[in-house]
Protein backbone atom coordinates (compact mmCIF):
# COMPACT_ATOMS: atom_id res chain seq x y z
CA UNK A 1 22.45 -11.33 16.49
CA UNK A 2 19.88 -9.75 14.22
CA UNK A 3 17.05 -7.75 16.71
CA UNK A 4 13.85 -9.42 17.14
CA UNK A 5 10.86 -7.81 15.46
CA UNK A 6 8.80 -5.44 17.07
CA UNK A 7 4.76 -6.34 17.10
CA UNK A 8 3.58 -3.60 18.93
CA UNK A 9 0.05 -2.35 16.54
CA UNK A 10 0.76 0.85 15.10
CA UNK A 11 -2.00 3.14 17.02
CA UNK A 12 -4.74 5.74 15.36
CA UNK A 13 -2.12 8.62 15.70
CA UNK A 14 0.52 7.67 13.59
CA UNK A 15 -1.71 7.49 10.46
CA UNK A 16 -3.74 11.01 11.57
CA UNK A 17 -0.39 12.56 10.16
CA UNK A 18 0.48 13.93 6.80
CA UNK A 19 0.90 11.77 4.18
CA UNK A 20 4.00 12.51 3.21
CA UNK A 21 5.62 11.40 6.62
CA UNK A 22 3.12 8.68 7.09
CA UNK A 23 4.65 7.12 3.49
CA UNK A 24 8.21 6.71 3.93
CA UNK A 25 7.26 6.07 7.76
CA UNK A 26 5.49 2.58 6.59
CA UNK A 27 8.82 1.18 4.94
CA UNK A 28 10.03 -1.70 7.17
CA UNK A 29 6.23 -1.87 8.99
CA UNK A 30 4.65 -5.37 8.83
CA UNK A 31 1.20 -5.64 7.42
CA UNK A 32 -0.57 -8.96 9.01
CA UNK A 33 -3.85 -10.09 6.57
CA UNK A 34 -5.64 -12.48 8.55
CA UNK A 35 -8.24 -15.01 7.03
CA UNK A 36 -9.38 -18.88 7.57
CA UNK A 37 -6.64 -19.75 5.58
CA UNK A 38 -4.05 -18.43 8.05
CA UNK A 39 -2.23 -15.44 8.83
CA UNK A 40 0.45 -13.78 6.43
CA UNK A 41 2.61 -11.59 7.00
CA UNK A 42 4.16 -9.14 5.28
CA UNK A 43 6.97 -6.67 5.45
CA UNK A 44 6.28 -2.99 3.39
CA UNK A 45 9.47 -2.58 1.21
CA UNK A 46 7.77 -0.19 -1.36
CA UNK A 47 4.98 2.62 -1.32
CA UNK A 48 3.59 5.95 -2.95
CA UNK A 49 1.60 9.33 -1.37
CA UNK A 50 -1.45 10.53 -2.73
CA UNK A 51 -2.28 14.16 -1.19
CA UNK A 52 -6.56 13.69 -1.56
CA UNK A 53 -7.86 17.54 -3.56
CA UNK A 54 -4.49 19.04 -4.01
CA UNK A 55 -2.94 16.22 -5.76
CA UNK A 56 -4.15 15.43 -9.92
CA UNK A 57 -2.71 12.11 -9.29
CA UNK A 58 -5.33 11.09 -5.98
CA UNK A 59 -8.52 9.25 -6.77
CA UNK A 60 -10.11 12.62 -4.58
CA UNK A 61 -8.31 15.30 -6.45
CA UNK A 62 -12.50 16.00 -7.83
CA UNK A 63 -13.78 15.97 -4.47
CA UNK A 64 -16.02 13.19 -2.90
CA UNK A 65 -17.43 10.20 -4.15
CA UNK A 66 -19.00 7.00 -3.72
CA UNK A 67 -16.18 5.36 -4.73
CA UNK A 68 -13.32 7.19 -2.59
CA UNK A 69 -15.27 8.05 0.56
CA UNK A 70 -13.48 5.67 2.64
CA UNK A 71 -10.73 8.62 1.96
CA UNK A 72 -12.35 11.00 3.47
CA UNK A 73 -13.00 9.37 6.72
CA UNK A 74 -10.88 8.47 9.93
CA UNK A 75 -6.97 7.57 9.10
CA UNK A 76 -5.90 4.02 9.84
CA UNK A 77 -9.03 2.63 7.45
CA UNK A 78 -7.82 0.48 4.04
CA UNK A 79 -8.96 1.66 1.14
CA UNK A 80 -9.46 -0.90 -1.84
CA UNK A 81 -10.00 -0.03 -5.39
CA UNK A 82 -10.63 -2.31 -8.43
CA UNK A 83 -8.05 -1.20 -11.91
CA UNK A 84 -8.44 -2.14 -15.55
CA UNK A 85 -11.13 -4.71 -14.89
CA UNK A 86 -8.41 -7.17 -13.55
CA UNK A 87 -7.10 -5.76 -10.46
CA UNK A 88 -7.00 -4.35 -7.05
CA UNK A 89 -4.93 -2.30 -4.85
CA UNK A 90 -4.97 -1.94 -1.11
CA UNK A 91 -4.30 1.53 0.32
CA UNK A 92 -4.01 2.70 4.21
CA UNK A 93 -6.20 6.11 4.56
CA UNK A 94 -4.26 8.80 6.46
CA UNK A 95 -4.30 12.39 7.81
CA UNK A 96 -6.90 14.08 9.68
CA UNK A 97 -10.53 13.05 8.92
CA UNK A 98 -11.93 14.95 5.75
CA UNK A 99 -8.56 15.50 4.30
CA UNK A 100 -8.37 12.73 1.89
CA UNK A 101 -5.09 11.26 1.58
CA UNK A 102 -3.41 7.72 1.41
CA UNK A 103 -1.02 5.65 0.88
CA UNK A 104 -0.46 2.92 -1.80
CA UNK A 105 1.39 -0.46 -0.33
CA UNK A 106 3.17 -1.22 -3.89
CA UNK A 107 5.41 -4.28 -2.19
CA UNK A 108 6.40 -6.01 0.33
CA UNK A 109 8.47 -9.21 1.50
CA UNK A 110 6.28 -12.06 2.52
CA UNK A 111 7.40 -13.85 5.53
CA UNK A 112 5.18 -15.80 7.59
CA UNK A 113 2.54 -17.44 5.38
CA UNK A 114 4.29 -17.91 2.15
CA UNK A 115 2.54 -20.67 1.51
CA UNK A 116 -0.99 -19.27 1.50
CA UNK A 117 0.13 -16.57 -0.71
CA UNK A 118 1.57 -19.02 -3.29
CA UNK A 119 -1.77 -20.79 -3.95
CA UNK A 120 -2.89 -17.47 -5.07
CA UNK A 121 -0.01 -15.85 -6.36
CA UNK A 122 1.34 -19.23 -8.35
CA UNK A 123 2.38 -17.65 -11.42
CA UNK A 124 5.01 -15.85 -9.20
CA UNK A 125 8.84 -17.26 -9.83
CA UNK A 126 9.91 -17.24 -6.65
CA UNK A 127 8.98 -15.77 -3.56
CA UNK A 128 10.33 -12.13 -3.92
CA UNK A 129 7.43 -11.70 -6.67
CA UNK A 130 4.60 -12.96 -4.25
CA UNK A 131 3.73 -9.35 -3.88
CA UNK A 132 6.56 -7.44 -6.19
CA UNK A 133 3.63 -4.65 -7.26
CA UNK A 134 0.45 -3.56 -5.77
CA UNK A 135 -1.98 -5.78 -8.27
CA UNK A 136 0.50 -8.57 -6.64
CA UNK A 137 0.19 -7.74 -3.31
CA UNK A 138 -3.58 -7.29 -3.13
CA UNK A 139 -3.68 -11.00 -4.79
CA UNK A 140 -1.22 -12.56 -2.64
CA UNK A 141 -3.11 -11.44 0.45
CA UNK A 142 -6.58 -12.22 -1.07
CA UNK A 143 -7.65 -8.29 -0.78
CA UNK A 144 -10.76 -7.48 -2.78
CA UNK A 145 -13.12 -4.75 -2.15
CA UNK A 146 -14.84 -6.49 0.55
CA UNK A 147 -12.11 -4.71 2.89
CA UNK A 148 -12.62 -1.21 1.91
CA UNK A 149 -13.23 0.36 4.65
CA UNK A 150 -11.72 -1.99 7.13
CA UNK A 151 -10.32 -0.47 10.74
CA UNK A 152 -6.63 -1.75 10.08
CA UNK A 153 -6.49 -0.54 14.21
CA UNK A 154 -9.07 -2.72 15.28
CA UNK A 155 -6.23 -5.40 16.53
CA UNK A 156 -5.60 -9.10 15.50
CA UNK A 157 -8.97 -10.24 15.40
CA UNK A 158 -9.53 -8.00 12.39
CA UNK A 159 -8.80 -8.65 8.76
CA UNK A 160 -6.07 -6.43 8.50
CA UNK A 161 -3.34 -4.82 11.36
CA UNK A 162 -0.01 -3.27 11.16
CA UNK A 163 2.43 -4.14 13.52
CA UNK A 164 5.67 -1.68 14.28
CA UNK A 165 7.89 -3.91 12.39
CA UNK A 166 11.83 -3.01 11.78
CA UNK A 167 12.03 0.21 10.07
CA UNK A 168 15.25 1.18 7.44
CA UNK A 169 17.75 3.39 8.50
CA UNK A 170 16.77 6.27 7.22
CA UNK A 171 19.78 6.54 4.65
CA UNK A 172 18.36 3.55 3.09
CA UNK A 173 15.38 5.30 2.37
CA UNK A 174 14.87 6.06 -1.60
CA UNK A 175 11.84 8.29 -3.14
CA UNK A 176 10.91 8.76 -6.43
CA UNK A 177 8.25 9.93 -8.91
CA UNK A 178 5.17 7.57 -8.53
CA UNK A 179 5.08 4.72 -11.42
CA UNK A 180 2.35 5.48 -13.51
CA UNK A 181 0.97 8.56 -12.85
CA UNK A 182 0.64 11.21 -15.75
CA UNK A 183 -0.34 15.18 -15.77
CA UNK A 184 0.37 17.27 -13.38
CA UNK A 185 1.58 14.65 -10.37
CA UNK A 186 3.91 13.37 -12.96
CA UNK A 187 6.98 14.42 -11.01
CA UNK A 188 6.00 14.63 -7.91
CA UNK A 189 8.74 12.36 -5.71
CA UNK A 190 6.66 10.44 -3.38
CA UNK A 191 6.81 7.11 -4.22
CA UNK A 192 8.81 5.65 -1.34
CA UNK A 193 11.05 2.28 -1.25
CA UNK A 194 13.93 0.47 0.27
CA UNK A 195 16.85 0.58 -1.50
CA UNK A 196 18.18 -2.45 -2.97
CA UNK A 197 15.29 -4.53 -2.01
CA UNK A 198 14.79 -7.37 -4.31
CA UNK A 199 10.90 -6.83 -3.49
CA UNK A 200 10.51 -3.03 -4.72
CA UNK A 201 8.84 -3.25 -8.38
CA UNK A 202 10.07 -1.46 -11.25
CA UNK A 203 9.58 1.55 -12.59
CA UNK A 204 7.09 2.52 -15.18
CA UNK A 205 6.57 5.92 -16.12
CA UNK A 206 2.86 6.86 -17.12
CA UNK A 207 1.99 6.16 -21.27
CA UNK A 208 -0.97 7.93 -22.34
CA UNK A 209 -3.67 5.21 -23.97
CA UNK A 210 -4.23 5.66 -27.93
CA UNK A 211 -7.26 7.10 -28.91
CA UNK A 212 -8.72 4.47 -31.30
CA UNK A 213 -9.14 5.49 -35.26
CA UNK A 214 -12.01 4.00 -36.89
């Protein structure tokens, strides 16, 4: 008989941690959004670790700004950020206050409220692609930057929690270069995901843009 889920909330100290063993830590944890449309819920099959000033690949690697500062405060905060005009991405801050770092939820499996997320995700082909991708996965569980910033500790009654969940054995446990990112972080293996998950997105390594010739 397959073992019941565990909904204990994740507390304050498991986020004030490094990143890199808050990252692969989140695999398997279930991420509730709550809104007037209902609850979803959704299980973290895929993420990447982003190391704040030390790390070319972190939206803080320059230091502080308005746009980050949500990274530099207490861990357990979300962290929302708007991409190419088009999309956002939902990220958990973590490590001590000041540090910077976070974590990127790439995807997950959508459980309960499937059918919220479909109304918004309805190009997806089936369910494993509600939130196969971060752009997805902010979509499917209506995230826009209205939540950066929100206390993902404050308990149900809040926008966003994180419940203990089932974690992977750790042998199931995969990490990788993050998709994307270019430079120096290039190679760095800290993107994080569950192997053979039919939820974790593909890979994509970074392609510089083309300078347009007039």
């Amino acid at each position: 008989m397959e073992k019941p889920m565990d909904r204990t909330p994740l507390t304050r100290d498991f986020f004030d941690r490094s990143v890199l063993d808050v990252a692969p830590d989140l695999l398997g944890r279930v991420l509730v959004r709550t809104s007037q449309e209902g609850p979803i819920e959704l299980r973290l099959t895929e993420v990447e670790a982003y190391a704040g000033e030390v790390d070319p690949g972190s939206h803080a690697f320059r230091g502080l700004t308005p746009r980050n500062s949500v990274m530099f405060g207490p861990p357990g905060h979300s962290y929302v950020y708007f991409t190419y005009g088009m999309w956002h991405c939902l990220n958990l801050v973590c490590g001590p206050e000041g540090m910077a770092s976070g974590v990127l939820l790439r995807a997950g499996e959508i459980g309960v409220g499937a059918e919220v997320a479909r109304k918004r995700r309805f190009s997806a082909r089936n369910d494993r692609e509600l939130a196969k991708g971060p752009a997805r996965l902010a979509t499917a569980l209506d995230v826009d930057r209205a939540l950066n910033g929100a206390d993902v500790i404050a308990g149900p009654l809040g926008p966003l929690s994180v419940l203990h969940g089932t974690p992977p054995p750790r042998d199931q446990v995969r990490s990788g270069p993050r998709t994307g990112v270019g430079g120096d972080g290039a190679h760095q293996p800290w993107r994080f995901w569950i192997d053979g998950d039919p939820t974790v997105s593909p890979y994509r390594a970074h392609a510089p843009r083309r300078r347009r010739t007039s």
